[in-house]
C-alpha atoms as a PDB file:
ATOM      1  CA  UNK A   1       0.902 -24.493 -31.128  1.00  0.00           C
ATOM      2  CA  UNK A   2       1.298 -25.003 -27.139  1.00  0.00           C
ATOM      3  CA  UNK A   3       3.867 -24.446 -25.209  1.00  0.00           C
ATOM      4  CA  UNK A   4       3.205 -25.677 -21.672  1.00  0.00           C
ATOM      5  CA  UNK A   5       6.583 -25.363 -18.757  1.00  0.00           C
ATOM      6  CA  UNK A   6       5.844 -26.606 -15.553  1.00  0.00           C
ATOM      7  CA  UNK A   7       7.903 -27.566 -12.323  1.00  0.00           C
ATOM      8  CA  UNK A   8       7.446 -29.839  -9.467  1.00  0.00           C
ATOM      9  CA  UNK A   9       8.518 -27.056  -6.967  1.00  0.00           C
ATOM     10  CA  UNK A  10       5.155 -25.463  -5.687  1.00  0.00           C
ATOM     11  CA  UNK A  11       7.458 -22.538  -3.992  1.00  0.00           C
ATOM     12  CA  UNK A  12       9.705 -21.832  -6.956  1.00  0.00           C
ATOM     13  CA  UNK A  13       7.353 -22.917  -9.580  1.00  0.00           C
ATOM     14  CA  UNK A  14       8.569 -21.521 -12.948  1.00  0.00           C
ATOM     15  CA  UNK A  15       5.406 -19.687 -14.710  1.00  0.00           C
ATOM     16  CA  UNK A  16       2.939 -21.696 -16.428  1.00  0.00           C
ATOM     17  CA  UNK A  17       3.190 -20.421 -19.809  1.00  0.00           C
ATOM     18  CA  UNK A  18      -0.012 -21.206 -22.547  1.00  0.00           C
ATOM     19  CA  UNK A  19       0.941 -19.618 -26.159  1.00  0.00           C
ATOM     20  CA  UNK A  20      -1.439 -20.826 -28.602  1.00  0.00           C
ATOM     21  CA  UNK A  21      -5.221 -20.404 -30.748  1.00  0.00           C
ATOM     22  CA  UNK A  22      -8.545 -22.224 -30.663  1.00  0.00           C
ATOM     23  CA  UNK A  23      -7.750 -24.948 -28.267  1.00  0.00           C
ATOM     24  CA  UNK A  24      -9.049 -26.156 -24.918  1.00  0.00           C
ATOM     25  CA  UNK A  25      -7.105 -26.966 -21.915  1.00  0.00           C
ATOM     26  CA  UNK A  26      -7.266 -28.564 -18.233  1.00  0.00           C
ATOM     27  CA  UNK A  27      -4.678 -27.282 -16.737  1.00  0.00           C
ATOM     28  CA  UNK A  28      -3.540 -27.803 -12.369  1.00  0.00           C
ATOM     29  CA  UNK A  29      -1.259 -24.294 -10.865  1.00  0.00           C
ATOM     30  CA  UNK A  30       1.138 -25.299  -8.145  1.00  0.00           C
ATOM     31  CA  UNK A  31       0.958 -23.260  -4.952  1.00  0.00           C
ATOM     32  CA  UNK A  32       1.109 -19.519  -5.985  1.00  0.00           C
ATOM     33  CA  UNK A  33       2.407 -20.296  -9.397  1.00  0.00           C
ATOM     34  CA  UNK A  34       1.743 -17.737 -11.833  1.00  0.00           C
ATOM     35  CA  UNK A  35       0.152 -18.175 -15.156  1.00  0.00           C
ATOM     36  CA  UNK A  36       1.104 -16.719 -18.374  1.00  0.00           C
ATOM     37  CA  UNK A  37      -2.091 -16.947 -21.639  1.00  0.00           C
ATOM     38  CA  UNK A  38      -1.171 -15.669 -24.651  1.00  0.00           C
ATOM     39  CA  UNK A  39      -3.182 -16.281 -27.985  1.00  0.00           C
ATOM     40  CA  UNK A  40      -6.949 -16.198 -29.044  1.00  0.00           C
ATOM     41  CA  UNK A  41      -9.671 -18.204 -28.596  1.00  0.00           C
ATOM     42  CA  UNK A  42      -8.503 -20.425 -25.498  1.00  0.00           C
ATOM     43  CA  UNK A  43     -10.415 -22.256 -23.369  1.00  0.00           C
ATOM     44  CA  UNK A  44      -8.534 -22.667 -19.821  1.00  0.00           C
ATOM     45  CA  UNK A  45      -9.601 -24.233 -16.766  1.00  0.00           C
ATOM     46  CA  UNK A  46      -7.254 -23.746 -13.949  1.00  0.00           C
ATOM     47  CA  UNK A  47      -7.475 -25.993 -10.674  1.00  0.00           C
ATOM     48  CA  UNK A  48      -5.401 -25.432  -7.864  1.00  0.00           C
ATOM     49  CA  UNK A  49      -4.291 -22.172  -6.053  1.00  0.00           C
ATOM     50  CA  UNK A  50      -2.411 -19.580  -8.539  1.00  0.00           C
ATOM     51  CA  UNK A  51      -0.447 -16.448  -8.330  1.00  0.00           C
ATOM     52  CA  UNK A  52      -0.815 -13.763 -10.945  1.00  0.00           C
ATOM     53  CA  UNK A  53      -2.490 -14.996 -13.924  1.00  0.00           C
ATOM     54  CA  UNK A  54      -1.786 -12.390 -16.964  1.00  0.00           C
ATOM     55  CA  UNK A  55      -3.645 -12.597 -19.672  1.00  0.00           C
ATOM     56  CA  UNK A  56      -2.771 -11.014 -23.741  1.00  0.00           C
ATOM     57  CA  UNK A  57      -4.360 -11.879 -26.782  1.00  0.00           C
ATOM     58  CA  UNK A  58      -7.874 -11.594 -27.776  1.00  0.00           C
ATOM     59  CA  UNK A  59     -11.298 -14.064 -26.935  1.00  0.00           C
ATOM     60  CA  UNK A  60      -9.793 -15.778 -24.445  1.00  0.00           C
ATOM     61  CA  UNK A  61     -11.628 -17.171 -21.513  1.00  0.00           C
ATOM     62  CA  UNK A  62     -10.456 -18.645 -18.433  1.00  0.00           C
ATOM     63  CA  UNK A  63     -11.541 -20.042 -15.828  1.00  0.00           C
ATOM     64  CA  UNK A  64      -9.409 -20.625 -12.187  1.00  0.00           C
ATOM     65  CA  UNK A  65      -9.966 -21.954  -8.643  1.00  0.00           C
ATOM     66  CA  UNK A  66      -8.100 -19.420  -7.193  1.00  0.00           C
ATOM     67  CA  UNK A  67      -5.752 -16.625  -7.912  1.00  0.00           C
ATOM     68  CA  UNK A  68      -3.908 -13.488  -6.218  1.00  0.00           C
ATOM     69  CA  UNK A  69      -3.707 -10.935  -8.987  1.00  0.00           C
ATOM     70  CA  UNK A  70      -5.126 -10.432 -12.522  1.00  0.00           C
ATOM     71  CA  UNK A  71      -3.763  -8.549 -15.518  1.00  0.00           C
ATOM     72  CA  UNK A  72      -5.742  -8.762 -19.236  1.00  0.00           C
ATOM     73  CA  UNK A  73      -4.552  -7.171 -22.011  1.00  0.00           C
ATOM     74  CA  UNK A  74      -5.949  -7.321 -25.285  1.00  0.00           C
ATOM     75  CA  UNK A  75      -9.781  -7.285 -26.063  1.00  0.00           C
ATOM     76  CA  UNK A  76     -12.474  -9.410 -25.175  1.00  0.00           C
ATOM     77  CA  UNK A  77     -10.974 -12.073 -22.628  1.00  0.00           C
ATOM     78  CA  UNK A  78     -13.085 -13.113 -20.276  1.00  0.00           C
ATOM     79  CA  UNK A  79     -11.428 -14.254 -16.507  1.00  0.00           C
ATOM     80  CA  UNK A  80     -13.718 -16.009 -13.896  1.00  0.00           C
ATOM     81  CA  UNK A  81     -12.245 -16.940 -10.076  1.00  0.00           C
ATOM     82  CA  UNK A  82     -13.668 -18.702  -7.460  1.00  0.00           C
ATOM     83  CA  UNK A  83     -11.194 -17.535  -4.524  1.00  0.00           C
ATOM     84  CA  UNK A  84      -9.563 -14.314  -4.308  1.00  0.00           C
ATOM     85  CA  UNK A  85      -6.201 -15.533  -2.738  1.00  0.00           C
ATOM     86  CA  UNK A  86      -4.464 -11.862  -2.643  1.00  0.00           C
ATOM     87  CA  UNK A  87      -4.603 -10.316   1.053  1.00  0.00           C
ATOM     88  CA  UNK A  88      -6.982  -7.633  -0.270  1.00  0.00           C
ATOM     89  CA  UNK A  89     -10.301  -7.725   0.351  1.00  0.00           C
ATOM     90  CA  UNK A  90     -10.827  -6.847  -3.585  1.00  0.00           C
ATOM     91  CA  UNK A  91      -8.561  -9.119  -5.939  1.00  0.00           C
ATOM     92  CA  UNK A  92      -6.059  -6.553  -7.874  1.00  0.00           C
ATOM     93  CA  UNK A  93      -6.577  -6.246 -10.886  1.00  0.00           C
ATOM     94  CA  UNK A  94      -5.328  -4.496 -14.181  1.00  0.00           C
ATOM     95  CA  UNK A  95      -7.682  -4.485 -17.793  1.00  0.00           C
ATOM     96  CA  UNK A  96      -5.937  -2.841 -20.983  1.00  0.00           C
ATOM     97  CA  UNK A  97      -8.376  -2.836 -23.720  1.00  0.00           C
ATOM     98  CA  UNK A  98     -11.282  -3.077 -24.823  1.00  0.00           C
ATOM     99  CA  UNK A  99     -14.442  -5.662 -23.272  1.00  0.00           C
ATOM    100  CA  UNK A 100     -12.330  -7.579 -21.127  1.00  0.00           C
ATOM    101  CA  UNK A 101     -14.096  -8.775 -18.061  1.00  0.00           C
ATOM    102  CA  UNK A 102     -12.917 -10.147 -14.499  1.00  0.00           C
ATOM    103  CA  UNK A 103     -15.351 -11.681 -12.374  1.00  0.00           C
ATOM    104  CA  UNK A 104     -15.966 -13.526  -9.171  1.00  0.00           C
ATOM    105  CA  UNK A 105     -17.676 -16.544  -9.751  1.00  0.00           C
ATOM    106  CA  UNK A 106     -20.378 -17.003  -7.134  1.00  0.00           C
ATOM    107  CA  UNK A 107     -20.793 -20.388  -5.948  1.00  0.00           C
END
C-alpha cells in the first residue's frame, strides 16, 4: 500500500510521506520539502531540491537530487545524493542500525 500527500506550496509543502513494500517510485520534492520512507524494499528516485529526507524500515534505497539533512533508521537502506543543500560543508546526517549507508553520488 502507498500513501503519497503532496502540496502545491513549495514553502509550506506538507511532508512527502511513502509507506509501503516492494514497489518502485518516481517521485518530484517541492522546494525544501521533506520526505518521509517508511517500509522495505522501495525503490525511490527523488528529483527536485528536498529538505530532510528520513528514512525507517529495512532494504530501502533511494536515490535524490538534492537534500539538506538525512536520518535512516532501520537496517540496510541505502541513500545516494547528488547535492548537499544543508549550509554545512558535510550533509548532516543521523544512521540507527545496522548497514545503512549515505553517500554522495559523484557525478
Amino acid at each position: 500500500m502507498l500513501w503519497l500527500l503532496l502540496t502545491a506550496q513549495a514553502a509550506d509543502a506538507a511532508p512527502l510521506v511513502i509507506n509501503g513494500a516492494n514497489a518502485q517510485h518516481d517521485l518530484v520534492c517541492e522546494a525544501g520539502q521533506e520526505v518521509l520512507v517508511q517500509g522495505s524494499r522501495l525503490r525511490i528516485n527523488l528529483k527536485g531540491s528536498c529538505g530532510k529526507i528520513t528514512v525507517r524500515g529495512s532494504n530501502n534505497r533511494i536515490s535524490v537530487d538534492g537534500l539538506s539533512h538525512a536520518v535512516i533508521e532501520g537496517s540496510a537502506n541505502d541513500l545516494t545524493y547528488r547535492r548537499n543543500l544543508s549550509d554545512a560543508d558535510t550533509l548532516p546526517t543521523r544512521k540507527i542500525g545496522t548497514r545503512n549507508k549515505i553517500a554522495h553520488a559523484q557525478d
